[in-house]
C-alpha atoms as a PDB file:
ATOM      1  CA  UNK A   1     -17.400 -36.593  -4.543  1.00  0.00           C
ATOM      2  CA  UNK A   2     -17.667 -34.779  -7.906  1.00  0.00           C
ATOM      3  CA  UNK A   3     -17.323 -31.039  -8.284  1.00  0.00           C
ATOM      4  CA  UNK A   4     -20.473 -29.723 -10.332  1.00  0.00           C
ATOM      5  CA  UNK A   5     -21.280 -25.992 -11.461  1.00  0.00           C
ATOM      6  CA  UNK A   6     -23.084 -25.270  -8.239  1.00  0.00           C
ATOM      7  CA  UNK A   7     -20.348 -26.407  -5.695  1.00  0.00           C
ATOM      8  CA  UNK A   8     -17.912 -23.552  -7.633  1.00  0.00           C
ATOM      9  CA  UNK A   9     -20.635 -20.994  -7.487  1.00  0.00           C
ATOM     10  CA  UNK A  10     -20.526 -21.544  -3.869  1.00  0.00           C
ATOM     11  CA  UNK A  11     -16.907 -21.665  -3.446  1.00  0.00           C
ATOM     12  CA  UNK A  12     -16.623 -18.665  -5.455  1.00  0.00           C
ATOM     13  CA  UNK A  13     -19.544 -16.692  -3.614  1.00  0.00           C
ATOM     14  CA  UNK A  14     -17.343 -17.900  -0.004  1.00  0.00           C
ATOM     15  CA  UNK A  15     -13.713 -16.450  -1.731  1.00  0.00           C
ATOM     16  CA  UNK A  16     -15.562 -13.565  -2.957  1.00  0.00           C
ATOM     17  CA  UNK A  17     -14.106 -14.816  -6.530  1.00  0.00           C
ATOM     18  CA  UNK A  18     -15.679 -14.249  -9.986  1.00  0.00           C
ATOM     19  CA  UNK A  19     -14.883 -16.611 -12.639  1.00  0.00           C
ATOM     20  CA  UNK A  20     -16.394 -16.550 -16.755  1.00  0.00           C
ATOM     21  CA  UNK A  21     -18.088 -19.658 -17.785  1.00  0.00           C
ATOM     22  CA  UNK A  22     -14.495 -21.242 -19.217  1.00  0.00           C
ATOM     23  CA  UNK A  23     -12.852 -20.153 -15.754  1.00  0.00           C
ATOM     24  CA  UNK A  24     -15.422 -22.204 -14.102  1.00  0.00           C
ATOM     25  CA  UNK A  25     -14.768 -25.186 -16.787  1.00  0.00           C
ATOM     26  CA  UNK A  26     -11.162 -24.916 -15.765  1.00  0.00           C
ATOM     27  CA  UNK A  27     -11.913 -24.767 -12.062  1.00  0.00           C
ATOM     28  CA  UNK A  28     -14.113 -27.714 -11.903  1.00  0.00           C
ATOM     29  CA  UNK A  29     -11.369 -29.848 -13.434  1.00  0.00           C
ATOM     30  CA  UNK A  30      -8.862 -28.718 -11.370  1.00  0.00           C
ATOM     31  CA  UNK A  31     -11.065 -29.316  -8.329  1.00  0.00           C
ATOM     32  CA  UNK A  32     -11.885 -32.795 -10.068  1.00  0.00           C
ATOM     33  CA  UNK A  33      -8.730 -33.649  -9.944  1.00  0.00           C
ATOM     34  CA  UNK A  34      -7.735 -32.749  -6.314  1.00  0.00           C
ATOM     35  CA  UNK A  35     -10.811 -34.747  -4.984  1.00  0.00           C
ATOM     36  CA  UNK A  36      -9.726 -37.898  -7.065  1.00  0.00           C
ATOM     37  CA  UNK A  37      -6.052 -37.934  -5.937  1.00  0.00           C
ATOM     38  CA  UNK A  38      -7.112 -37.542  -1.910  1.00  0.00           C
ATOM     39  CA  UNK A  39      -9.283 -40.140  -2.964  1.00  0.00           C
ATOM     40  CA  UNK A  40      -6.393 -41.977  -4.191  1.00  0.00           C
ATOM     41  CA  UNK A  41      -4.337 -41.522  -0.957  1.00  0.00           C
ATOM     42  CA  UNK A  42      -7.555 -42.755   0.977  1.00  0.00           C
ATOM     43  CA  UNK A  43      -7.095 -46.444  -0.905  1.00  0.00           C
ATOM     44  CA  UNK A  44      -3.597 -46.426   1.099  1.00  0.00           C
ATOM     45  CA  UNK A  45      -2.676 -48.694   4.092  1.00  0.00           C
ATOM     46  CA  UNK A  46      -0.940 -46.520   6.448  1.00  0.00           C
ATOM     47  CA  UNK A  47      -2.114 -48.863   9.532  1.00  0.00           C
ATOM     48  CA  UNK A  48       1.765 -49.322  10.061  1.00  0.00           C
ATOM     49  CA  UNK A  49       2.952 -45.714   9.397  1.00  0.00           C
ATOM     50  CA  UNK A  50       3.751 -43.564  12.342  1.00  0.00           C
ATOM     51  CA  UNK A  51       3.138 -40.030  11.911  1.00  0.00           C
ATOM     52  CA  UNK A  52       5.248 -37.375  11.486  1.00  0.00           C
ATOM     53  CA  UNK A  53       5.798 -34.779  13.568  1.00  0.00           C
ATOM     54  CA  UNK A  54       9.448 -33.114  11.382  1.00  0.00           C
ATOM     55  CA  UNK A  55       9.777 -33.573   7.454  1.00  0.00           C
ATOM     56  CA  UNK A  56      13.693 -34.107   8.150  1.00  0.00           C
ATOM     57  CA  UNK A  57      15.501 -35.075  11.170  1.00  0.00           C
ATOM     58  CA  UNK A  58      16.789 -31.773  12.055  1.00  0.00           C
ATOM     59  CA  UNK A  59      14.647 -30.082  14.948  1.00  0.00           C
ATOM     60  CA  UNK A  60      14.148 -26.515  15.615  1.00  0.00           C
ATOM     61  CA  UNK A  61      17.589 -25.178  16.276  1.00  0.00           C
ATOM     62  CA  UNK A  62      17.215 -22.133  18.696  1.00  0.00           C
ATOM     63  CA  UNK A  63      20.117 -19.695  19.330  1.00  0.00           C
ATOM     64  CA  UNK A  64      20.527 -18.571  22.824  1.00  0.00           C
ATOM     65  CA  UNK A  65      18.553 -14.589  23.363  1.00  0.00           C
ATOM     66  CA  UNK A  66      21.453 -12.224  23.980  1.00  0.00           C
ATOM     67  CA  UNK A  67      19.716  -9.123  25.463  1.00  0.00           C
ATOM     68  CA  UNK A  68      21.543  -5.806  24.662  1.00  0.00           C
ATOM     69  CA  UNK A  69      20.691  -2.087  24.516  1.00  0.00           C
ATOM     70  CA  UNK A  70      20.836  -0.792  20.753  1.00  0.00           C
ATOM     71  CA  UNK A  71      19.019   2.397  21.246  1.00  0.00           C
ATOM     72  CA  UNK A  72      18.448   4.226  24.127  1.00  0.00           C
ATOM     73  CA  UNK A  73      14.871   5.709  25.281  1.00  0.00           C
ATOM     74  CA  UNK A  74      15.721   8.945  24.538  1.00  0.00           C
ATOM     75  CA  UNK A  75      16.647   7.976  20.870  1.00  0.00           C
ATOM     76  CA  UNK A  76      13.654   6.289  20.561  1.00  0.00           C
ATOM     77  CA  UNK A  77      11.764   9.078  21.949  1.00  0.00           C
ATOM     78  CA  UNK A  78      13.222  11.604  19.548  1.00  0.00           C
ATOM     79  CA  UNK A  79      11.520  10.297  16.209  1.00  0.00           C
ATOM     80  CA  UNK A  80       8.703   9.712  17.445  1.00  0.00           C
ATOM     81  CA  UNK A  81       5.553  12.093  15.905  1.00  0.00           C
ATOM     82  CA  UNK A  82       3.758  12.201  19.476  1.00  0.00           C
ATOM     83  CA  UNK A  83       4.903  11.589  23.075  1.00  0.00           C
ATOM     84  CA  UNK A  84       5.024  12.401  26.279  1.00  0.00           C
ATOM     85  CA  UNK A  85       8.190  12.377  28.748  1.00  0.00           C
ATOM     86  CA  UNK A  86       8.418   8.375  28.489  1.00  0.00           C
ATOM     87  CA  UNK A  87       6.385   6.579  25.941  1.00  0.00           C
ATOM     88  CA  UNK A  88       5.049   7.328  22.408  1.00  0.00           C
ATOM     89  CA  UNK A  89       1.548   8.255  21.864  1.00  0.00           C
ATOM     90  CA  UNK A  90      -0.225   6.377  19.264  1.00  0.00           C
ATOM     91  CA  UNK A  91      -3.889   6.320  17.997  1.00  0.00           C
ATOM     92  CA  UNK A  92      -6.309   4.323  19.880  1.00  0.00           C
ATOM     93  CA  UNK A  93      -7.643   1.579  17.603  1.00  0.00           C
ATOM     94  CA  UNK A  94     -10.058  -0.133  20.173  1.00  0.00           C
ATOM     95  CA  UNK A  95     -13.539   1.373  20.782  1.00  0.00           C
ATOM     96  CA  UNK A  96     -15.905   0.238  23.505  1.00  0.00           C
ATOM     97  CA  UNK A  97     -19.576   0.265  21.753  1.00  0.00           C
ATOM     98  CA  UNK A  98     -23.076   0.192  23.539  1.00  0.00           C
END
């Protein structure tokens, strides 16, 4: 595959990017040069790799949830620009059209 003029216009028109004729000369080599080293890695026999599900050997270490009150309701309640006797009011963001 070989990046040409027209395949960065269209990537650019897609990102909403602008680029001057020697930003495009830069981007079509760089782009160049990505396609020809996953081309590269395509020559590779990797019929005897398994694949990897971790980088290292380490797995996700969790720590145990410890569930504790750090402010109360009422604390909460008392910063808050608009609410009623239990909650804070906020904005509605969702609007049923038609």
């Amino acid at each position: 595959m070989k990046i040409d003029s027209k395949t960065v216009d269209k990537l650019a028109d897609l990102a909403k990017l602008e680029f001057d004729e020697e930003g495009k000369k830069e981007i079509i080599s760089d782009l160049n040069r990505i396609v020809e080293f996953v081309e590269k890695l395509s020559e590779l026999d990797t019929s005897n790799v398994e694949p990897l599900i971790y980088m290292g050997e380490d797995r996700n270490v969790m720590r145990n949830d410890i569930v504790k009150q750090v402010i109360t309701q009422q604390e909460a309640l008392k910063n808050a620009p608009v609410k009623d006797s239990d909650y804070i009011k906020v904005p509605k963001v969702i609007t049923k059209e038609g």
